[in-house]
PDB file of N, CA and C in Angstrom:
ATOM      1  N   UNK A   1     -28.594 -33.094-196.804  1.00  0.00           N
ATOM      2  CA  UNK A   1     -27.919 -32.021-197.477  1.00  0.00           C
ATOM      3  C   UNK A   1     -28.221 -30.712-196.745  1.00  0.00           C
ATOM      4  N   UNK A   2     -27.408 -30.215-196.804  1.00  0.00           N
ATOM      5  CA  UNK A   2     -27.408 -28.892-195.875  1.00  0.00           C
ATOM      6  C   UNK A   2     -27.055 -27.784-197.086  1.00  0.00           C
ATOM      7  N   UNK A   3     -27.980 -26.673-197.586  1.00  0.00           N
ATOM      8  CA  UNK A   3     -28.093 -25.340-197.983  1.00  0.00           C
ATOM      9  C   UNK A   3     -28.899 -23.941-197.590  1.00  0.00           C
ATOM     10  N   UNK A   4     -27.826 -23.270-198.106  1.00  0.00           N
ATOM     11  CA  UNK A   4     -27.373 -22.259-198.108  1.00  0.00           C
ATOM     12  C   UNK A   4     -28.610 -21.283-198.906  1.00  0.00           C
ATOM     13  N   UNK A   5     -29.513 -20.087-198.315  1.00  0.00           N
ATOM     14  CA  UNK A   5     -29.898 -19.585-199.923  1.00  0.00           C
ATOM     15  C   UNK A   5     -30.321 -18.515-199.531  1.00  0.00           C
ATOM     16  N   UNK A   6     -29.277 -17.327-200.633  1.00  0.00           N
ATOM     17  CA  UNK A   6     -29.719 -15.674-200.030  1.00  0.00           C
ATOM     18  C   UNK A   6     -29.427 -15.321-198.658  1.00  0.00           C
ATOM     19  N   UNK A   7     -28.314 -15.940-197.752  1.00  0.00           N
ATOM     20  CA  UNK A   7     -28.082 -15.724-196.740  1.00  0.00           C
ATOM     21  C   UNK A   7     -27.326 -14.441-196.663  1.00  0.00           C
ATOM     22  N   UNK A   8     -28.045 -13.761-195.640  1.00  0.00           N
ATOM     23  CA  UNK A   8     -27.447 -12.515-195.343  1.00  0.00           C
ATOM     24  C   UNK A   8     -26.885 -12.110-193.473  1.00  0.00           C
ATOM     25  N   UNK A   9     -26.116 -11.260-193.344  1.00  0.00           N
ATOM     26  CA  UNK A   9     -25.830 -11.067-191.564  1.00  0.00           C
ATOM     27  C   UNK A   9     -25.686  -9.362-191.605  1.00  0.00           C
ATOM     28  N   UNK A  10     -26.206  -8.672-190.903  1.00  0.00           N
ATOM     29  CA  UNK A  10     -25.923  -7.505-190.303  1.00  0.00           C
ATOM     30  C   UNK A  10     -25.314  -7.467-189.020  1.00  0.00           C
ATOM     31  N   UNK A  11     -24.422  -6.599-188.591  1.00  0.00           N
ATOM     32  CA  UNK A  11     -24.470  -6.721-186.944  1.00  0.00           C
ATOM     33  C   UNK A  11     -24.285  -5.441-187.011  1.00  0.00           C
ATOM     34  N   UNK A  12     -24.926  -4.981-186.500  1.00  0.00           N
ATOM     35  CA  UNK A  12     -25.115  -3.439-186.294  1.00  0.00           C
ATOM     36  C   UNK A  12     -25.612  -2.578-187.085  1.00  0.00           C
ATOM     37  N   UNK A  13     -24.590  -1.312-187.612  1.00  0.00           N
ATOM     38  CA  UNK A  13     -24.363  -0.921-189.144  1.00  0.00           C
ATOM     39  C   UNK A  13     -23.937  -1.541-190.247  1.00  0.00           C
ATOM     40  N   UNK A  14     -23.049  -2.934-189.834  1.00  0.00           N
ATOM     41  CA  UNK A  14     -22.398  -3.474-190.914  1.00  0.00           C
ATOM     42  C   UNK A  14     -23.119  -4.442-191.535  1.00  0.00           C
ATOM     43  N   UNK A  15     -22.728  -4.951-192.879  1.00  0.00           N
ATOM     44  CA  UNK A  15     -23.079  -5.738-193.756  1.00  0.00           C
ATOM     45  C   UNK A  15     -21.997  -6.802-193.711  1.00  0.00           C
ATOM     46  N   UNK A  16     -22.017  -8.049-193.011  1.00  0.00           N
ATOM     47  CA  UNK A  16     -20.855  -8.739-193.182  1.00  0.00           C
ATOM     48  C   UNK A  16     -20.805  -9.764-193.734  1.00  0.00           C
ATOM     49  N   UNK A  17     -22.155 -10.073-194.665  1.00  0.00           N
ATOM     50  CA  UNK A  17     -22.186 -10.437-196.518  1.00  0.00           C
ATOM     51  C   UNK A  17     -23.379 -11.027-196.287  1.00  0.00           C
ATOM     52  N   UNK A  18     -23.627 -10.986-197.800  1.00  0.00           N
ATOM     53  CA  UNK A  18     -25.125 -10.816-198.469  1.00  0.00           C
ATOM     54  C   UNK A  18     -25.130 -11.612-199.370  1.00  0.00           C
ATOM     55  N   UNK A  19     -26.984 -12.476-199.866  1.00  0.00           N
ATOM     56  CA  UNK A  19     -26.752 -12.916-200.854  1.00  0.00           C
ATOM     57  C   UNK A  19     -25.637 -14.241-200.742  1.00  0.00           C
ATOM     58  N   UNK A  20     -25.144 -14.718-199.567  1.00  0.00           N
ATOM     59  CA  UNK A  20     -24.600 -16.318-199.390  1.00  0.00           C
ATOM     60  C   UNK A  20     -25.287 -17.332-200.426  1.00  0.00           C
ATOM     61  N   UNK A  21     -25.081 -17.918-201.161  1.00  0.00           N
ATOM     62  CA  UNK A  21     -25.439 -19.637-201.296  1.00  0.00           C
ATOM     63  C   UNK A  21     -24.271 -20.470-201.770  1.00  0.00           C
ATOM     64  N   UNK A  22     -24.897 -21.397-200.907  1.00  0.00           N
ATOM     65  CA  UNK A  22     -23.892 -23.168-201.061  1.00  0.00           C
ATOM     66  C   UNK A  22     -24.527 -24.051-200.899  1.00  0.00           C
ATOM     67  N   UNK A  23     -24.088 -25.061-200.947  1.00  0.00           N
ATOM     68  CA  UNK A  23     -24.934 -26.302-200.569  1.00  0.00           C
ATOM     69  C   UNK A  23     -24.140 -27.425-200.171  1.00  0.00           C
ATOM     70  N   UNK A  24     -23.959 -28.363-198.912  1.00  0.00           N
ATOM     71  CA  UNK A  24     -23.000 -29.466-198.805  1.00  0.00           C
ATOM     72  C   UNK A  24     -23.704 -30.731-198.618  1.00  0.00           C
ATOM     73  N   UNK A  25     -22.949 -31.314-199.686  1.00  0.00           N
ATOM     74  CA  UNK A  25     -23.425 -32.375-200.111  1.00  0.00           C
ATOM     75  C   UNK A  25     -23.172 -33.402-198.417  1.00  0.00           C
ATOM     76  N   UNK A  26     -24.094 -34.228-198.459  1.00  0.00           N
ATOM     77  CA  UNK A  26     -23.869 -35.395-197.290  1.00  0.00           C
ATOM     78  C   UNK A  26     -22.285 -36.129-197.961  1.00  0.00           C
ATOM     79  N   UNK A  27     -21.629 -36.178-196.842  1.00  0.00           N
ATOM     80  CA  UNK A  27     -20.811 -36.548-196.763  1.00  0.00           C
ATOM     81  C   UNK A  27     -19.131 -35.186-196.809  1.00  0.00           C
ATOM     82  N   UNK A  28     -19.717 -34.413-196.906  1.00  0.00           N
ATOM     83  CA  UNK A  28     -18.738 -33.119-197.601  1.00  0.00           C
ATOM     84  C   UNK A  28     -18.009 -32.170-196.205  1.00  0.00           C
ATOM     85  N   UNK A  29     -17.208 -31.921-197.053  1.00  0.00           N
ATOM     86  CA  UNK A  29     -17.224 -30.674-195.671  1.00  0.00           C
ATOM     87  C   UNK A  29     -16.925 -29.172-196.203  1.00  0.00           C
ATOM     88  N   UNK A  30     -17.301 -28.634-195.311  1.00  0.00           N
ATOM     89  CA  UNK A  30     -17.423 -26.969-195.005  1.00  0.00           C
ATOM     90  C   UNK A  30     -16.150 -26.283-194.819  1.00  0.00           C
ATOM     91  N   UNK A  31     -15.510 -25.372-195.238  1.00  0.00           N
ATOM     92  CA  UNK A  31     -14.166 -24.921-194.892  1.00  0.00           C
ATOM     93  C   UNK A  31     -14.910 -23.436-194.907  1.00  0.00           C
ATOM     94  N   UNK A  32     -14.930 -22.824-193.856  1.00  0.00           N
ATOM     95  CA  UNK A  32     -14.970 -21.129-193.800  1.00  0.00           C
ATOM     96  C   UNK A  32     -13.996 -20.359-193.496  1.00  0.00           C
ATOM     97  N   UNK A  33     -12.972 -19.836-194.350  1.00  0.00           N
ATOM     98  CA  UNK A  33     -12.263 -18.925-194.321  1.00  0.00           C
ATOM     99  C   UNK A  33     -12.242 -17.612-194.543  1.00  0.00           C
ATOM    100  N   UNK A  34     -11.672 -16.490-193.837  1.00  0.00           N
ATOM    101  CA  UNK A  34     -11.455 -15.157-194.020  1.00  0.00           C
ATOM    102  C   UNK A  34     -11.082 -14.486-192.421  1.00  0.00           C
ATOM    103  N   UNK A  35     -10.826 -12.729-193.531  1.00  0.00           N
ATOM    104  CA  UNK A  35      -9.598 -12.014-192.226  1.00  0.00           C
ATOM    105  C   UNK A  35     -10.985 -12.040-191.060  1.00  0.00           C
ATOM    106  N   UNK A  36      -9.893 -11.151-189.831  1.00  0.00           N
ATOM    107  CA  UNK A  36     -11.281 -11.071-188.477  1.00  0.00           C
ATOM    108  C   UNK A  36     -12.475 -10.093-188.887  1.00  0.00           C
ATOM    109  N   UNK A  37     -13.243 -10.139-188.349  1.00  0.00           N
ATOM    110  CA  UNK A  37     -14.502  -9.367-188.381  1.00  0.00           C
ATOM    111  C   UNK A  37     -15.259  -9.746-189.770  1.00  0.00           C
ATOM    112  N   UNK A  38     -14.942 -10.647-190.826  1.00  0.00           N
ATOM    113  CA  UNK A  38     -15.538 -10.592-191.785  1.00  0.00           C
ATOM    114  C   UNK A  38     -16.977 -11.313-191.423  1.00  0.00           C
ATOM    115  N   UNK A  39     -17.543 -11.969-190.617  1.00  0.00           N
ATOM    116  CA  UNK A  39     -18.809 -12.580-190.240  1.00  0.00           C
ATOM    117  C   UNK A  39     -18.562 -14.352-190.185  1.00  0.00           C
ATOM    118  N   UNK A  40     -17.124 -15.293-189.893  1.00  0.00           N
ATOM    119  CA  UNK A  40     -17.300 -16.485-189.670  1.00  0.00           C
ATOM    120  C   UNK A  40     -18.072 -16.990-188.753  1.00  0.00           C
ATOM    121  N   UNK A  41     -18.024 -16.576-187.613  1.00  0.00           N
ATOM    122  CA  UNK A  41     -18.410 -17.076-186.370  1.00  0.00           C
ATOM    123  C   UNK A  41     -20.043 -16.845-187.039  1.00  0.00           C
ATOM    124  N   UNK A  42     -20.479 -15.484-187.636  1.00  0.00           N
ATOM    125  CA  UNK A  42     -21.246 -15.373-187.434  1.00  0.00           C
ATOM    126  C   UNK A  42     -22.338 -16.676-188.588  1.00  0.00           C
ATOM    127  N   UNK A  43     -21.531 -16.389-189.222  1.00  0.00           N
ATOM    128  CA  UNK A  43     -22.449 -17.457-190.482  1.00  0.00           C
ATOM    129  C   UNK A  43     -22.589 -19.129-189.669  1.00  0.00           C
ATOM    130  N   UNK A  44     -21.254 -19.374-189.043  1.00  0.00           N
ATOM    131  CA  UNK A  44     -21.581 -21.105-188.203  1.00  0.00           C
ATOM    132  C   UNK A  44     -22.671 -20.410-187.272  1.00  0.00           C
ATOM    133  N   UNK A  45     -22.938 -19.517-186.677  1.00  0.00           N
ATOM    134  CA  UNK A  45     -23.748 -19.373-185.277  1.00  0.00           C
ATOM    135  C   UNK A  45     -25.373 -19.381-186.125  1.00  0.00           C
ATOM    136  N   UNK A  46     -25.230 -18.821-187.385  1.00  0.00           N
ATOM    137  CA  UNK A  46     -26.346 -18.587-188.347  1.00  0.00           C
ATOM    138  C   UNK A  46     -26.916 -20.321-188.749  1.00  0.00           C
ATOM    139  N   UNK A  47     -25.514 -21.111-189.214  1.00  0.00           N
ATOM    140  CA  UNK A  47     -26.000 -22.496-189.385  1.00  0.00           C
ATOM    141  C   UNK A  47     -26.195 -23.526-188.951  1.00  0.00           C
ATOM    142  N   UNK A  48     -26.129 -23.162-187.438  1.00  0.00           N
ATOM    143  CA  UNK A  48     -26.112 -23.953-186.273  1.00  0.00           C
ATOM    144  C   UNK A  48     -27.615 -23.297-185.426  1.00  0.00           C
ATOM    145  N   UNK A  49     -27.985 -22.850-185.729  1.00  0.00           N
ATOM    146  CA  UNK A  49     -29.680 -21.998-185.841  1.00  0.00           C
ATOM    147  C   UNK A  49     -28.984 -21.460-184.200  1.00  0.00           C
ATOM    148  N   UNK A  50     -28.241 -20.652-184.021  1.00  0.00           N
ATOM    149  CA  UNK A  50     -28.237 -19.616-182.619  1.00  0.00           C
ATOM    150  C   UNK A  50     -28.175 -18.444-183.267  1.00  0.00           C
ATOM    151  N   UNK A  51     -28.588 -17.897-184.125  1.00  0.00           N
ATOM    152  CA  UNK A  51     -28.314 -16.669-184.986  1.00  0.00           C
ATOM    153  C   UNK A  51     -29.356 -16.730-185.688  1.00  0.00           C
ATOM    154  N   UNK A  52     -30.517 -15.727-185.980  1.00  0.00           N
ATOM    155  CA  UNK A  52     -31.391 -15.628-187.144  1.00  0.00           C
ATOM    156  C   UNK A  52     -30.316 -14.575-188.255  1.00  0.00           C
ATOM    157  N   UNK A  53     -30.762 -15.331-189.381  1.00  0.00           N
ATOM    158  CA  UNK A  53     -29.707 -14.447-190.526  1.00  0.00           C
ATOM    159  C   UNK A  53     -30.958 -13.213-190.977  1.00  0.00           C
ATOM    160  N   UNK A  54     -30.065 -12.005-191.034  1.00  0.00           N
ATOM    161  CA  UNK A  54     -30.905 -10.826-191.491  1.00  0.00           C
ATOM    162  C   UNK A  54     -31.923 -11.318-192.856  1.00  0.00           C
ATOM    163  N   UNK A  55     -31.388 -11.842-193.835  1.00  0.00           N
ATOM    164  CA  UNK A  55     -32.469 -12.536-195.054  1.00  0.00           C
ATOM    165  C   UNK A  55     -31.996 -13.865-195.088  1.00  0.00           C
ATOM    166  N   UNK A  56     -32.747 -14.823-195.742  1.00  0.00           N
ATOM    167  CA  UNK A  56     -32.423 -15.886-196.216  1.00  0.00           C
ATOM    168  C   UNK A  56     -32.956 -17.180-195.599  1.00  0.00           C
ATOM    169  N   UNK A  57     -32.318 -18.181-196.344  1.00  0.00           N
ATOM    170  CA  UNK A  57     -32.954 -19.190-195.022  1.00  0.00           C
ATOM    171  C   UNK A  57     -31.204 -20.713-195.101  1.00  0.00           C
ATOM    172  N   UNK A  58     -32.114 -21.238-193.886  1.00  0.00           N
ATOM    173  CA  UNK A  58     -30.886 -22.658-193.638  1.00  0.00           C
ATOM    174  C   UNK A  58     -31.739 -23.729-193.750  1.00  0.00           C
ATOM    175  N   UNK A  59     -31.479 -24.540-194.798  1.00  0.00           N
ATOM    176  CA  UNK A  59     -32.136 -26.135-195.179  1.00  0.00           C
ATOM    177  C   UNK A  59     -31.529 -27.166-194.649  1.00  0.00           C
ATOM    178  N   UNK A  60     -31.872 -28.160-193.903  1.00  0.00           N
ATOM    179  CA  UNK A  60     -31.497 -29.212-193.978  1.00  0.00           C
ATOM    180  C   UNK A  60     -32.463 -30.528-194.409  1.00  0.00           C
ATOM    181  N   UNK A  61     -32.211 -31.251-194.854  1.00  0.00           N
ATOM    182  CA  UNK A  61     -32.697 -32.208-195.515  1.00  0.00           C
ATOM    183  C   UNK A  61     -34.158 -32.104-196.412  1.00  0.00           C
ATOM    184  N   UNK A  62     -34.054 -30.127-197.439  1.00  0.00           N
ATOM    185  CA  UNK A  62     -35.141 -29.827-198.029  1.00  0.00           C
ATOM    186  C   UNK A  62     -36.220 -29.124-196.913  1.00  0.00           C
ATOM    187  N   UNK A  63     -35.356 -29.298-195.571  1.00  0.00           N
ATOM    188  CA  UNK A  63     -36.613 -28.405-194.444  1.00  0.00           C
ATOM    189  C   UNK A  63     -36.122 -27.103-194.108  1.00  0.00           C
ATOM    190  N   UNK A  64     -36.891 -25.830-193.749  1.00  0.00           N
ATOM    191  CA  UNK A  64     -36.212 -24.716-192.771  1.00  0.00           C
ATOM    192  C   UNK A  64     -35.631 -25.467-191.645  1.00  0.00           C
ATOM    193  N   UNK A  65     -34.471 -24.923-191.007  1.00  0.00           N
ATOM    194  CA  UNK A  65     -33.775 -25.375-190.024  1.00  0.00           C
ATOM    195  C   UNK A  65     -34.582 -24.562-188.669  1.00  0.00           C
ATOM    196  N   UNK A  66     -35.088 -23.669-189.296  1.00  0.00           N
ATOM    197  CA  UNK A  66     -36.220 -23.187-187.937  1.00  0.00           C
ATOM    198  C   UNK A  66     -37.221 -23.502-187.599  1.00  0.00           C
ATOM    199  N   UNK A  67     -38.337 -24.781-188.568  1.00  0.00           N
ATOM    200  CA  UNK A  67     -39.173 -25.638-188.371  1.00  0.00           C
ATOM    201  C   UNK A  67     -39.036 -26.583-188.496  1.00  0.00           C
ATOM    202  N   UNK A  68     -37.478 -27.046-188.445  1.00  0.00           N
ATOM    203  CA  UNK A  68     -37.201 -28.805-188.143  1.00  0.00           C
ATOM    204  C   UNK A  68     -35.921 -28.607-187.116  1.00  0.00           C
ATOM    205  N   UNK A  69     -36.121 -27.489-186.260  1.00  0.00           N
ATOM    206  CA  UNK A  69     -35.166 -27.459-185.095  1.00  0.00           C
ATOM    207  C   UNK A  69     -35.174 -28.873-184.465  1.00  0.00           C
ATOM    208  N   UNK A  70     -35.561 -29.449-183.955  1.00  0.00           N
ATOM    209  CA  UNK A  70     -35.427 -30.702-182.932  1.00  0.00           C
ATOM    210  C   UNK A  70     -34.534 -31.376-183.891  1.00  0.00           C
ATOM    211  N   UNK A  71     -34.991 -31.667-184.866  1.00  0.00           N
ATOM    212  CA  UNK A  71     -34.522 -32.840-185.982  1.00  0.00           C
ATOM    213  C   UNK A  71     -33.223 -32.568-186.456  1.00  0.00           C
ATOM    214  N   UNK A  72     -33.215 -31.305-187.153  1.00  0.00           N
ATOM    215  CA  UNK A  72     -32.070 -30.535-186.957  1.00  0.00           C
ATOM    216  C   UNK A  72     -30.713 -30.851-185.715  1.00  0.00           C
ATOM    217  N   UNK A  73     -31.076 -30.642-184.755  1.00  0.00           N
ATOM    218  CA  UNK A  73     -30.537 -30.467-184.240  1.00  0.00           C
ATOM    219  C   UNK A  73     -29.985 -31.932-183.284  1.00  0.00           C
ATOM    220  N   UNK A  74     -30.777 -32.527-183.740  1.00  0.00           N
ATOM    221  CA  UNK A  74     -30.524 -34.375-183.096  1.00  0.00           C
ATOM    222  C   UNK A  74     -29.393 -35.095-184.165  1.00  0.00           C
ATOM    223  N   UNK A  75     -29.196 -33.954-185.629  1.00  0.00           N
ATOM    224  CA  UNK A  75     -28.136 -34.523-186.371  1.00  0.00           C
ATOM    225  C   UNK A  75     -26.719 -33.797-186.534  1.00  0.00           C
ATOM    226  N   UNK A  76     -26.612 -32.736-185.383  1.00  0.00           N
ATOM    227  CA  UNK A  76     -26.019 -31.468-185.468  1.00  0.00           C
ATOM    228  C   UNK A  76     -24.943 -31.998-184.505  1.00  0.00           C
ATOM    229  N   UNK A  77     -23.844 -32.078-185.495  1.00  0.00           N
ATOM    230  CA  UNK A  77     -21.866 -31.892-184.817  1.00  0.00           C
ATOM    231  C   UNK A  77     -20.932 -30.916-184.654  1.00  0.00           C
ATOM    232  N   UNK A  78     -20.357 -30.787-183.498  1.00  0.00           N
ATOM    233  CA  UNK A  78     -19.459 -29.885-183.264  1.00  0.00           C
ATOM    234  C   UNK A  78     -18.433 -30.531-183.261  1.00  0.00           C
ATOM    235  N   UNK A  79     -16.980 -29.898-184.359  1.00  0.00           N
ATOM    236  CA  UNK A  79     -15.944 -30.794-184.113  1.00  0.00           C
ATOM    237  C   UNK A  79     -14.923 -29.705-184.009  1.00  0.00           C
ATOM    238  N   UNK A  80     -14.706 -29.008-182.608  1.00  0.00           N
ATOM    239  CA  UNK A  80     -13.395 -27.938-182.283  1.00  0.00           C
ATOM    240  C   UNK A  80     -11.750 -28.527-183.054  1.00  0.00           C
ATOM    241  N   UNK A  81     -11.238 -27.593-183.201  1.00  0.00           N
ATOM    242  CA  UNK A  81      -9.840 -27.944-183.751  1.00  0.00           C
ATOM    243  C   UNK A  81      -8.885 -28.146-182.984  1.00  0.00           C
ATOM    244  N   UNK A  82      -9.293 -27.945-181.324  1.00  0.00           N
ATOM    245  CA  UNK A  82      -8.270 -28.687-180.406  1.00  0.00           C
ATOM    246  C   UNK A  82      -9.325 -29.929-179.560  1.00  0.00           C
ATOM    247  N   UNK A  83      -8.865 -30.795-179.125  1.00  0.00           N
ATOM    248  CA  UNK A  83      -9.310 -31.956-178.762  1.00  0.00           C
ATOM    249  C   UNK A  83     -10.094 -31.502-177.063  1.00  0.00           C
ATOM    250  N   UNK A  84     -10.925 -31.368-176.242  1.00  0.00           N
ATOM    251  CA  UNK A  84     -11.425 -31.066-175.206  1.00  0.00           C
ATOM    252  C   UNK A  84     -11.309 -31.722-174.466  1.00  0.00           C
ATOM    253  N   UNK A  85     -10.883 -33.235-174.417  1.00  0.00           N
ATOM    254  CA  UNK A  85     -10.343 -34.358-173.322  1.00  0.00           C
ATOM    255  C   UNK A  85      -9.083 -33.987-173.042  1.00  0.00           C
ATOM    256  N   UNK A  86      -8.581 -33.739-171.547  1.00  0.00           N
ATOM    257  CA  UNK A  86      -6.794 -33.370-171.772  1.00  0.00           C
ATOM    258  C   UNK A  86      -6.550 -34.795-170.537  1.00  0.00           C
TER     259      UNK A  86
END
């Protein structure tokens, strides 16, 4: 299970949201929508641990995702919306 708790992002001056929580259940999926600049990229770059989030933290399986990086990251998928084999 992968959550979400008190997640926050600054980039700069801005606040590009605060106070995040979710939680996805195994098996579930994630849909992140909104206009540009609202912080998408930034929240996947946050839950994909290349981003420390200004507060909060990223769980996976009940662990910080920043002290179960390896593990983390040996279960971690990228699935782009165009296909990369041409």
């Amino acid at each position: 299970m992968l959550e979400a708790t008190h997640l926050s992002c600054e980039r700069g001056d801005r606040t590009l949201f605060a106070g995040l929580e979710f939680t996805v259940a195994p098996g579930s999926l994630l849909r992140v929508a909104g206009a540009n600049g609202t912080g998408k990229t930034s929240l996947l770059r946050i839950l994909c641990g290349l981003l420390q989030p200004t507060a909060g933290e990223v769980r996976w399986r009940g662990r910080d995702i920043r002290k179960a990086r390896e593990e983390y990251l040996r279960d971690l998928v990228y699935v782009g919306h165009l296909n990369g084999v041409k």
